[in-house]
PDB file of N, CA and C in Angstrom:
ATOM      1  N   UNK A   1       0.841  -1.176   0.000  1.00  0.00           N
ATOM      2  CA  UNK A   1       0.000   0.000   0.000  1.00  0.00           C
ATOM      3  C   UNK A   1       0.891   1.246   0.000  1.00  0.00           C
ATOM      4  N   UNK A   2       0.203   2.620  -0.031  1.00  0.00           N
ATOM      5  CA  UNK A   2       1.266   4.078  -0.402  1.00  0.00           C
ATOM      6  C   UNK A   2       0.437   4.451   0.097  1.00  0.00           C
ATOM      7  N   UNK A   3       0.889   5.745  -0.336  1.00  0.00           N
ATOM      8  CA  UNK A   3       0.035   7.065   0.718  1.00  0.00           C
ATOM      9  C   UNK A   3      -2.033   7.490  -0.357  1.00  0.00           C
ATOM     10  N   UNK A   4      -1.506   7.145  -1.145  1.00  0.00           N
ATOM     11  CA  UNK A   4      -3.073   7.354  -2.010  1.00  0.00           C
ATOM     12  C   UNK A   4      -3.789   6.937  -1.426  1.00  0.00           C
ATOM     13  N   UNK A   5      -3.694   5.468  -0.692  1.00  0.00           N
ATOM     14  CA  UNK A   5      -4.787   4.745  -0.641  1.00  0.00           C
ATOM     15  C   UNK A   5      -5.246   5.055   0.922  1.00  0.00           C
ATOM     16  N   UNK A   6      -5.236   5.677   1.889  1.00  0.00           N
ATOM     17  CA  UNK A   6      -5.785   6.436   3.082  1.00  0.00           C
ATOM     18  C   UNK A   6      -5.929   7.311   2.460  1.00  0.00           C
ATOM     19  N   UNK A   7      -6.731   7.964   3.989  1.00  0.00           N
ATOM     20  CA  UNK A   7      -7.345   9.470   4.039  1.00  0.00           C
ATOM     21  C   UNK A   7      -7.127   9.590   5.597  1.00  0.00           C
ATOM     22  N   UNK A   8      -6.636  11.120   5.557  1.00  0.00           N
ATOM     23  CA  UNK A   8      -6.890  11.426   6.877  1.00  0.00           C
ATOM     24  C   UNK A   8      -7.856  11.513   7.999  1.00  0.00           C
ATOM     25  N   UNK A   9      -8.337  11.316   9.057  1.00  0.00           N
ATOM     26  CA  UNK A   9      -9.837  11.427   9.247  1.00  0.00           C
ATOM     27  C   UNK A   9     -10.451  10.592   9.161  1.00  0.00           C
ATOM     28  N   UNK A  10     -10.149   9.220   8.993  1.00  0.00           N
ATOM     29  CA  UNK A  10     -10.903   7.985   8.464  1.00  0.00           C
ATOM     30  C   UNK A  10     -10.290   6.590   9.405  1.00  0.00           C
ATOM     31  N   UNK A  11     -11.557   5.993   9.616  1.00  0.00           N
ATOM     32  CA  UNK A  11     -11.198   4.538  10.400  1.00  0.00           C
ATOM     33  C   UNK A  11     -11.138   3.518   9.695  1.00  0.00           C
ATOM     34  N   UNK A  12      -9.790   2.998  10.090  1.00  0.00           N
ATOM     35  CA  UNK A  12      -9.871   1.449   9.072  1.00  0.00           C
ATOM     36  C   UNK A  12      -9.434   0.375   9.774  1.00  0.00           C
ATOM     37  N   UNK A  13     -10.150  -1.040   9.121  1.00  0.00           N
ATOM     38  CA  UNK A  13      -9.810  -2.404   9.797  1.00  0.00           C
ATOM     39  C   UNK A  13      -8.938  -3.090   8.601  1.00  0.00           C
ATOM     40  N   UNK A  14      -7.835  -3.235   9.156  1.00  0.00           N
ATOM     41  CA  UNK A  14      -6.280  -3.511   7.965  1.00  0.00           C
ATOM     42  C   UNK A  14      -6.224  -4.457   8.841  1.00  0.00           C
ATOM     43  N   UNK A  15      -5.093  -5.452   7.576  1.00  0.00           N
ATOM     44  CA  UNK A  15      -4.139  -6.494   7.638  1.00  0.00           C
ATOM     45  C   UNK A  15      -2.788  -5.527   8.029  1.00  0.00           C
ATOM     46  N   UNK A  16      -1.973  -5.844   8.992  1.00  0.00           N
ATOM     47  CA  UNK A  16      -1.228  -5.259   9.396  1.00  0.00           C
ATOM     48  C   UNK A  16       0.505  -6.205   9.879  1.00  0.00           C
ATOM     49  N   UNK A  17       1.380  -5.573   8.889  1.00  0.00           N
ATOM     50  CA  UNK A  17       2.683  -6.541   9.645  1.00  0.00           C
ATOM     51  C   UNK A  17       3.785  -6.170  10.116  1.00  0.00           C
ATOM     52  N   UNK A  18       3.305  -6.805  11.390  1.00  0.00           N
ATOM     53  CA  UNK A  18       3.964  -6.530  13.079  1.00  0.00           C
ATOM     54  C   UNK A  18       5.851  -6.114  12.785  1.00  0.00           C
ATOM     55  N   UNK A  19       6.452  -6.171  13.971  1.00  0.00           N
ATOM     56  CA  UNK A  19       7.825  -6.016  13.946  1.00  0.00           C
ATOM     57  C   UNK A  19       8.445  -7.211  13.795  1.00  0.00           C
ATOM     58  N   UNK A  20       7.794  -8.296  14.179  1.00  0.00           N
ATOM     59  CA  UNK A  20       8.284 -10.066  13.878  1.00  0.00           C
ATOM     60  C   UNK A  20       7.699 -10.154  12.634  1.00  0.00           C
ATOM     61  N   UNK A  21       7.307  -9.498  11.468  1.00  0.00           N
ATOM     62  CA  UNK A  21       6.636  -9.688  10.025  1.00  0.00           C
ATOM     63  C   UNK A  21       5.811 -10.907  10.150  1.00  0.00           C
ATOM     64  N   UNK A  22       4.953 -11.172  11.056  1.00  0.00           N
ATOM     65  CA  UNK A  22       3.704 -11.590  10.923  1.00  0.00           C
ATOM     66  C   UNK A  22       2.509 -10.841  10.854  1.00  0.00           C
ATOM     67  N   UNK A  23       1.699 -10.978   9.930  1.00  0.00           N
ATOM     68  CA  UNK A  23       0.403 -10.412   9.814  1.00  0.00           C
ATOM     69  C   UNK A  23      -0.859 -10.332  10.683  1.00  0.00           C
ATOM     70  N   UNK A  24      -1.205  -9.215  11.350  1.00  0.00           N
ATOM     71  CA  UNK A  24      -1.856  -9.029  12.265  1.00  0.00           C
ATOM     72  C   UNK A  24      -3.348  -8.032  11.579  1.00  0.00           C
ATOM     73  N   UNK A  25      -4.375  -8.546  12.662  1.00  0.00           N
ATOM     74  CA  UNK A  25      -5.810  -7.419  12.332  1.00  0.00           C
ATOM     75  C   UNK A  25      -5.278  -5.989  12.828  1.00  0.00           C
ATOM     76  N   UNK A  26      -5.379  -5.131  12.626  1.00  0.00           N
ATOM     77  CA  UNK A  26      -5.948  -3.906  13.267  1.00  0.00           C
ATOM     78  C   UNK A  26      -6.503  -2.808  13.213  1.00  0.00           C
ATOM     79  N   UNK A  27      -7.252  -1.966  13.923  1.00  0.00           N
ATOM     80  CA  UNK A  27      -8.373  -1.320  13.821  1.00  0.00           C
ATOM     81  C   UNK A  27      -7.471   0.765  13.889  1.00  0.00           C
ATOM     82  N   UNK A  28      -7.423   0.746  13.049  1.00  0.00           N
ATOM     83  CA  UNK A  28      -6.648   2.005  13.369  1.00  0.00           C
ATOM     84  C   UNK A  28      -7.543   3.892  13.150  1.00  0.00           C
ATOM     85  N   UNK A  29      -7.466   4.812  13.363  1.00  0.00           N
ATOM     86  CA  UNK A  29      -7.329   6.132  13.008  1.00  0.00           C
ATOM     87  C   UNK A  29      -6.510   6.722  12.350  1.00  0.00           C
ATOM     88  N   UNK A  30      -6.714   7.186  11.448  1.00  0.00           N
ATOM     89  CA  UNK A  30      -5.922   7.986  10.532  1.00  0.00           C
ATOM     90  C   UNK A  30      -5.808   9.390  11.263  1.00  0.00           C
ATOM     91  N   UNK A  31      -4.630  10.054  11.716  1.00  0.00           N
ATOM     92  CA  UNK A  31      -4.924  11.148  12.597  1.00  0.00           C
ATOM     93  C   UNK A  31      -3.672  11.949  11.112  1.00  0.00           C
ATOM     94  N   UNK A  32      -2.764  11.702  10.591  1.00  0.00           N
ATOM     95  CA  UNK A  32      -2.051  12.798   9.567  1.00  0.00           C
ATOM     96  C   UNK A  32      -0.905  11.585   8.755  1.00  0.00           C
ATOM     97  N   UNK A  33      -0.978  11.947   7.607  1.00  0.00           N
ATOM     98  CA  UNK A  33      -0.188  11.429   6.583  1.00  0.00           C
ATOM     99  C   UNK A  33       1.008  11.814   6.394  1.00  0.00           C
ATOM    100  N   UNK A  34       2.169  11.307   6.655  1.00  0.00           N
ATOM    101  CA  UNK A  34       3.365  12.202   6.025  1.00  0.00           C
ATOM    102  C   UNK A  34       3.895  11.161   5.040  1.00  0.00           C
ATOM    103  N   UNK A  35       5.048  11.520   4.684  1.00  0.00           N
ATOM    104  CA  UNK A  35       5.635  10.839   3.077  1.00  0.00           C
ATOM    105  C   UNK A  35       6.082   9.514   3.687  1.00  0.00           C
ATOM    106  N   UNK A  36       6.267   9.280   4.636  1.00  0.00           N
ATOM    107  CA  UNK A  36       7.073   7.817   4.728  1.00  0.00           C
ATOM    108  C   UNK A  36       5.910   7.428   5.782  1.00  0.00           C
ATOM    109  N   UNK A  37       5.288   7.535   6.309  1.00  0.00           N
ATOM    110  CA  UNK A  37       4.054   6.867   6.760  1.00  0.00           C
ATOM    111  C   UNK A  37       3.201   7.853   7.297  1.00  0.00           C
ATOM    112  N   UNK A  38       2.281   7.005   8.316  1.00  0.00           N
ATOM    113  CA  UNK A  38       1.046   7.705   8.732  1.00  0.00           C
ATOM    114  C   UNK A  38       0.948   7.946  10.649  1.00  0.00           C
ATOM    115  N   UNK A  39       0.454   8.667  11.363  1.00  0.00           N
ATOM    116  CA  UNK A  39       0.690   9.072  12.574  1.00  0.00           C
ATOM    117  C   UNK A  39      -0.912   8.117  12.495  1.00  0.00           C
ATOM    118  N   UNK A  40      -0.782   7.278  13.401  1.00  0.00           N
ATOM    119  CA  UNK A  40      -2.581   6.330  13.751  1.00  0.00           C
ATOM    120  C   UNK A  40      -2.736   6.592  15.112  1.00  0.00           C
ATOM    121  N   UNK A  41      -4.233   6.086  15.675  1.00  0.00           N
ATOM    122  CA  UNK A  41      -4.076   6.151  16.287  1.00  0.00           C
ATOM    123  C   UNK A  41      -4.585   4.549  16.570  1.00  0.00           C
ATOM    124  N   UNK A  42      -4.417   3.682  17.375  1.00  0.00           N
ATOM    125  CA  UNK A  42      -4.989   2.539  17.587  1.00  0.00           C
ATOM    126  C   UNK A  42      -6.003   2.376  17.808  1.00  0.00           C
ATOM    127  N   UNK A  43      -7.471   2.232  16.922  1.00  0.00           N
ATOM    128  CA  UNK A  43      -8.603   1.992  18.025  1.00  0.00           C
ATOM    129  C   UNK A  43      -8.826   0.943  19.078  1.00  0.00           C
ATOM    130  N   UNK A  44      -7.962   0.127  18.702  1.00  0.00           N
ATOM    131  CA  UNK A  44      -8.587  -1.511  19.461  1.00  0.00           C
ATOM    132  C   UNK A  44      -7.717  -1.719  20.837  1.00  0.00           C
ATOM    133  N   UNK A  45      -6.518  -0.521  20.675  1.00  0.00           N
ATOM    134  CA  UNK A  45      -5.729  -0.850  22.511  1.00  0.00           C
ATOM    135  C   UNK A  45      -5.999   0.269  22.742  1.00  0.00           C
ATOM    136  N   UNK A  46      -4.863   0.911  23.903  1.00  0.00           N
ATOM    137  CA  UNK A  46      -4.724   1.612  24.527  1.00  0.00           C
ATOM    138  C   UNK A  46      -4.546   2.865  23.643  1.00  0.00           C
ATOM    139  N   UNK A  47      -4.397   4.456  24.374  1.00  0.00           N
ATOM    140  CA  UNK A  47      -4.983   5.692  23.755  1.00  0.00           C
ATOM    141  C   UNK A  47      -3.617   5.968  23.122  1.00  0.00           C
ATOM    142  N   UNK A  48      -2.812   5.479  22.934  1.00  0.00           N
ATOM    143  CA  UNK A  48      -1.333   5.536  21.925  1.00  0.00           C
ATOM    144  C   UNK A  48      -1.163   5.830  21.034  1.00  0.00           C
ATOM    145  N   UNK A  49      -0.561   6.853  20.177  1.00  0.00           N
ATOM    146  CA  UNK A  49      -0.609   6.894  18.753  1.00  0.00           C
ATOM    147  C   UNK A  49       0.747   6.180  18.400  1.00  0.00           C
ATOM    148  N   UNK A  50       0.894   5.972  17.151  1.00  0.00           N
ATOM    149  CA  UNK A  50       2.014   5.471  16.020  1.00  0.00           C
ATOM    150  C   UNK A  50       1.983   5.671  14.769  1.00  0.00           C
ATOM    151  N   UNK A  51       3.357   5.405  13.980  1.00  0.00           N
ATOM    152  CA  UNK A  51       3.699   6.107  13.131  1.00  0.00           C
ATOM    153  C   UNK A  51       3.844   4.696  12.743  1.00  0.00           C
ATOM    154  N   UNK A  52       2.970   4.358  11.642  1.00  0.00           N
ATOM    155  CA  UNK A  52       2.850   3.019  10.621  1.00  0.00           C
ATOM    156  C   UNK A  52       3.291   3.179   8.898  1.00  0.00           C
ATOM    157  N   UNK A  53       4.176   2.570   8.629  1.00  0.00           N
ATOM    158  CA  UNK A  53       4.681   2.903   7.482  1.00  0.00           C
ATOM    159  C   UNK A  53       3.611   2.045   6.447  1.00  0.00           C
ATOM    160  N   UNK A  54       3.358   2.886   5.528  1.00  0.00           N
ATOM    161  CA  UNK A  54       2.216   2.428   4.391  1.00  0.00           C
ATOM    162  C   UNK A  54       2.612   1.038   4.005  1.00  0.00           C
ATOM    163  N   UNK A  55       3.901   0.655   3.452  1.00  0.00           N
ATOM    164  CA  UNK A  55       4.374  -0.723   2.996  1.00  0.00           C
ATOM    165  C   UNK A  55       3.994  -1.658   4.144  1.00  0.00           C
ATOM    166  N   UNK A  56       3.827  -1.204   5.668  1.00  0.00           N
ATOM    167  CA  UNK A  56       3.551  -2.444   6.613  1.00  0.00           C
ATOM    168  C   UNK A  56       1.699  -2.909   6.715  1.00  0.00           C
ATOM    169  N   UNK A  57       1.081  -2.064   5.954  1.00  0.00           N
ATOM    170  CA  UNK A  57       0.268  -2.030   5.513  1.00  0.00           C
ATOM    171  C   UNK A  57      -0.735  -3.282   4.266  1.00  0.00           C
ATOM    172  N   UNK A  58      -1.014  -4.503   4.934  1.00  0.00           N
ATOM    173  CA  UNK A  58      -0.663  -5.367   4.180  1.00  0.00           C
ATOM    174  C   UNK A  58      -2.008  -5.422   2.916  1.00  0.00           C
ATOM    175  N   UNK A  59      -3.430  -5.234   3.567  1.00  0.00           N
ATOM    176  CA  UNK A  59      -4.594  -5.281   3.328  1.00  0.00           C
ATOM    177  C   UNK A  59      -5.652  -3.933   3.923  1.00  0.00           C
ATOM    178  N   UNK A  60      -6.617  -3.591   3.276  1.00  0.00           N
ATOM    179  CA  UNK A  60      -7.587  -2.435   4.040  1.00  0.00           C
ATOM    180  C   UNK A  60      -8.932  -3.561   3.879  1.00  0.00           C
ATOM    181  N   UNK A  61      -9.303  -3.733   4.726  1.00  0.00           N
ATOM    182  CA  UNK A  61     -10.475  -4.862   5.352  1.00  0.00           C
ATOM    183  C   UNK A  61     -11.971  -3.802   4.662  1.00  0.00           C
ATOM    184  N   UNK A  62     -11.514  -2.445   5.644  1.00  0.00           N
ATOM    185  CA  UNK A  62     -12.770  -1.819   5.984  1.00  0.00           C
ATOM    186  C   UNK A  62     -12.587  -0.639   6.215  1.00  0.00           C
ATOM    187  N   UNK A  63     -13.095   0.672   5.461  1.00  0.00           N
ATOM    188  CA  UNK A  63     -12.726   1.650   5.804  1.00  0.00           C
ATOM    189  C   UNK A  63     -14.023   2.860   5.788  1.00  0.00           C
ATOM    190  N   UNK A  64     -14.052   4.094   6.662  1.00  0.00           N
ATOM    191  CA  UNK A  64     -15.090   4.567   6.926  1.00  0.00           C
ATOM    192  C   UNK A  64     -14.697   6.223   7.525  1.00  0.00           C
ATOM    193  N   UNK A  65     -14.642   7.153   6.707  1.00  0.00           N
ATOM    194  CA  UNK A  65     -14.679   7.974   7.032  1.00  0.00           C
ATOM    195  C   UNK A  65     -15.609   8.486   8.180  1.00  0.00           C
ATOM    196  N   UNK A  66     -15.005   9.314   9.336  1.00  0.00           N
ATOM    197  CA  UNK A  66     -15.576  10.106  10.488  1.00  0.00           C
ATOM    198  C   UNK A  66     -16.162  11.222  10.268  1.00  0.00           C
ATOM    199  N   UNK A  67     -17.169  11.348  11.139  1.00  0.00           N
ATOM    200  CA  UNK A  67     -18.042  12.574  10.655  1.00  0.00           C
ATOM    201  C   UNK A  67     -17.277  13.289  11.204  1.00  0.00           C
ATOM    202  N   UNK A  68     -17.168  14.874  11.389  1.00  0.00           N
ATOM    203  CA  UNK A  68     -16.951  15.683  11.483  1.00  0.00           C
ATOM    204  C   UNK A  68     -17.135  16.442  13.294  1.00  0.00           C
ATOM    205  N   UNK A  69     -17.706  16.237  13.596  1.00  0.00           N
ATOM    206  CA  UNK A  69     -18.394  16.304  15.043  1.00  0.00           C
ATOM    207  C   UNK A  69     -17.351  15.229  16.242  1.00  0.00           C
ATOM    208  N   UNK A  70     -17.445  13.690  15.149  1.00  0.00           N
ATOM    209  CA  UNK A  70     -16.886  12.757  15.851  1.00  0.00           C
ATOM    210  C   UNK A  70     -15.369  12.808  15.863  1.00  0.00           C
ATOM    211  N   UNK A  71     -14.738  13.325  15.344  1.00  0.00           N
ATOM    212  CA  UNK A  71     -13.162  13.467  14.639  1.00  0.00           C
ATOM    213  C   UNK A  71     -12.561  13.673  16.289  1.00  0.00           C
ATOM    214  N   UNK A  72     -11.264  12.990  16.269  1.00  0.00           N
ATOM    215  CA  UNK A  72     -10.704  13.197  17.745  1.00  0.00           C
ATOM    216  C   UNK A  72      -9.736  14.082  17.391  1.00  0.00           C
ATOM    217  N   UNK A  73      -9.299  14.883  18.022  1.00  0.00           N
ATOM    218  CA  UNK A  73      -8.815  16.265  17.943  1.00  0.00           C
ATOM    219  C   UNK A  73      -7.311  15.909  18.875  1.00  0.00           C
ATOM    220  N   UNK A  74      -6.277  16.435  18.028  1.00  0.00           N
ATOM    221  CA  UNK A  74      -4.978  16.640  19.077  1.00  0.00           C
ATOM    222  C   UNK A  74      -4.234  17.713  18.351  1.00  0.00           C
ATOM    223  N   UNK A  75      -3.510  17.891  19.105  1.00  0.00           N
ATOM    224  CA  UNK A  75      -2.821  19.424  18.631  1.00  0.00           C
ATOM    225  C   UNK A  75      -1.900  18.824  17.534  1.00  0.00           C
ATOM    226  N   UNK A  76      -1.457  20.098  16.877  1.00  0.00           N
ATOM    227  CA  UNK A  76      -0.836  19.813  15.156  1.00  0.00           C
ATOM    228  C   UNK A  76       0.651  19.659  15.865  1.00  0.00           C
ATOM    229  N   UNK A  77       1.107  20.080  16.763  1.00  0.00           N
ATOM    230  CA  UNK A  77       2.579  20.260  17.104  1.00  0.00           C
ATOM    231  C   UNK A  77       2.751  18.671  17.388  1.00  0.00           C
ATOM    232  N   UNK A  78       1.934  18.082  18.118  1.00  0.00           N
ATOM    233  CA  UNK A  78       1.798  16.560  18.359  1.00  0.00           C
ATOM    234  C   UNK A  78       1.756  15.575  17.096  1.00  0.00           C
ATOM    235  N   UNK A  79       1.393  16.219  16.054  1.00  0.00           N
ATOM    236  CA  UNK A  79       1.135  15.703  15.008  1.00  0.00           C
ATOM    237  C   UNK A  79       2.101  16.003  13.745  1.00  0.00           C
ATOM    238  N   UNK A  80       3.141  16.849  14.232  1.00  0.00           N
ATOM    239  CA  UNK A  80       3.645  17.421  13.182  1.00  0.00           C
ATOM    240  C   UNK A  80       5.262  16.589  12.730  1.00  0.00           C
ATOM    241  N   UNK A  81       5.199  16.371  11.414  1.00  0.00           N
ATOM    242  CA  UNK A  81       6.260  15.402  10.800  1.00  0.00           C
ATOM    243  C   UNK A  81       7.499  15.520  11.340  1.00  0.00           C
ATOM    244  N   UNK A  82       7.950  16.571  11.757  1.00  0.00           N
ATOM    245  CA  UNK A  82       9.264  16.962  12.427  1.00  0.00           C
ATOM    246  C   UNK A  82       9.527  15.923  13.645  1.00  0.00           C
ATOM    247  N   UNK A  83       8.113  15.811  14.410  1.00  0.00           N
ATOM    248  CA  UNK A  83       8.213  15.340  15.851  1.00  0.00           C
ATOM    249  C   UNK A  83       8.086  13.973  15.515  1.00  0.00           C
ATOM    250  N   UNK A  84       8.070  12.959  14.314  1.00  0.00           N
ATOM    251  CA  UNK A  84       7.886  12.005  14.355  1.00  0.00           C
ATOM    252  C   UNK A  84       9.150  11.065  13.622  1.00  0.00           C
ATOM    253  N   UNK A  85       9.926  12.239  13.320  1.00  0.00           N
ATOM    254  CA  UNK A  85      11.184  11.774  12.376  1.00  0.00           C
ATOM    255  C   UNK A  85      12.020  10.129  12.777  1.00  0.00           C
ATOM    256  N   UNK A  86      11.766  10.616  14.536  1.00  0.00           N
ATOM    257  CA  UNK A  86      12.831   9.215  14.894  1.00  0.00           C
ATOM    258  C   UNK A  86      11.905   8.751  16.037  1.00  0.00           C
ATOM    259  N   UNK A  87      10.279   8.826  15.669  1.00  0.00           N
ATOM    260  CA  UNK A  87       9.805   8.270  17.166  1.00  0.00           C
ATOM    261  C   UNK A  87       9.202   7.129  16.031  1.00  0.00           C
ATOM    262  N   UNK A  88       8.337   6.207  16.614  1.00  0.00           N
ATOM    263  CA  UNK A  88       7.612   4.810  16.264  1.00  0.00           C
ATOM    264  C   UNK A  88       6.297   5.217  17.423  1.00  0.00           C
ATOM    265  N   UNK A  89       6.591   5.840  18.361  1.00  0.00           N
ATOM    266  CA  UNK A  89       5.201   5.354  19.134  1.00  0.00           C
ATOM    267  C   UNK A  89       5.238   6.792  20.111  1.00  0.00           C
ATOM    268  N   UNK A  90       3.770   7.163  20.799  1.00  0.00           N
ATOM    269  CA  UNK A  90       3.732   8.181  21.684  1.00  0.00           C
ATOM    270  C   UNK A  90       2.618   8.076  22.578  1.00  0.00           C
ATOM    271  N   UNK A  91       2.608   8.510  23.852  1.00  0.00           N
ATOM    272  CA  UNK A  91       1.235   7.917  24.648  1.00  0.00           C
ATOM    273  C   UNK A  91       0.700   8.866  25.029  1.00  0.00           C
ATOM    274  N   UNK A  92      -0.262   9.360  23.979  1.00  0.00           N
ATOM    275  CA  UNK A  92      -1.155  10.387  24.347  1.00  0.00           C
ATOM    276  C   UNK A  92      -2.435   9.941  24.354  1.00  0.00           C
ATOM    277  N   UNK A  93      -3.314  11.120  25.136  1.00  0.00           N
ATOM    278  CA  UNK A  93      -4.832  10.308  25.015  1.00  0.00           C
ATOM    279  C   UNK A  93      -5.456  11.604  24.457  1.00  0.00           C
ATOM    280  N   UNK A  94      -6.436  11.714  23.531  1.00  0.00           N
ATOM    281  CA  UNK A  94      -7.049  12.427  22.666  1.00  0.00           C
ATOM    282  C   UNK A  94      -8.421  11.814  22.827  1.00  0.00           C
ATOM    283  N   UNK A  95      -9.197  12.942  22.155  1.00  0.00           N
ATOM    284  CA  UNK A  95     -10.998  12.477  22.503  1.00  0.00           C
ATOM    285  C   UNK A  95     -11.865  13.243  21.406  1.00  0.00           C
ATOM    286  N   UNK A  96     -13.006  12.632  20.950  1.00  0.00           N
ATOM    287  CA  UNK A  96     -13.843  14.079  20.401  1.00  0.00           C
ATOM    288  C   UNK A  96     -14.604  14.700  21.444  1.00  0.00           C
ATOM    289  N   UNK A  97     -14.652  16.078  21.184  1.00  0.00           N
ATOM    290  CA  UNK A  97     -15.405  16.807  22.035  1.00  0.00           C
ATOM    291  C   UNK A  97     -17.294  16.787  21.685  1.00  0.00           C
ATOM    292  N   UNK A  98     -17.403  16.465  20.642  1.00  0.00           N
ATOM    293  CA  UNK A  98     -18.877  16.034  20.600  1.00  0.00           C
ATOM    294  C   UNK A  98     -18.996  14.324  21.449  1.00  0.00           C
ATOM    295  N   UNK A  99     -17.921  14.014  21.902  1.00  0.00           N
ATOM    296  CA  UNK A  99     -18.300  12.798  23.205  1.00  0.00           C
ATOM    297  C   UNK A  99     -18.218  13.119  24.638  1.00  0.00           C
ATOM    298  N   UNK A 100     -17.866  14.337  24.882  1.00  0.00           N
ATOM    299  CA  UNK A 100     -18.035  14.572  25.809  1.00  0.00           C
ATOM    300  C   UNK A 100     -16.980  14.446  27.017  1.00  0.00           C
ATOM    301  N   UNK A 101     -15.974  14.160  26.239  1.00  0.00           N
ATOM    302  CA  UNK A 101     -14.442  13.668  27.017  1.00  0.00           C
ATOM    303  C   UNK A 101     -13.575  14.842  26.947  1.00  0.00           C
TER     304      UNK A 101
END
């Protein structure tokens, strides 16, 4: 997979392969795209984001853009390509404010 085939803003259930290159489910957030991968956020664990490179990207199961209301919100500095150059993972917790969190 490459960067065409996401969208920012959008939930998807992918084939996904792990750091041992076995193929795993997972349920992710698209929170920002940069050229060598994508900042996710995990839906199915804990409130963690990561930086998933499109090629580990094996399959898109299911995908579903977020309304607008529902969109989880984190600051752009958190999100911004600079800050992700040499990280893999970050433990923030983010929420939409139309949930009430």
């Amino acid at each position: 997979m490459d960067k065409k085939d996401f969208k920012q803003d959008t939930r998807y259930t992918v084939t996904l392969r792990d750091e041992n290159n076995k193929l795993r489910p997972a349920n992710l957030y698209v929170m920002r795209m940069h050229e060598d991968g994508m900042v996710v956020r995990m839906t199915d664990k804990a409130a963690s984001l990561m930086k998933i490179k499109y090629e580990n990207v094996v399959k898109i199961v299911n995908s579903k853009e977020v309304e607008i209301q529902n969109r989880f919100t984190t600051p752009d500095a958190v999100l911004n390509e600079q800050n992700w150059k040499d990280r893999t993972s970050l433990d923030h917790y983010s929420s939409s404010s139309h949930m009430g969190k």
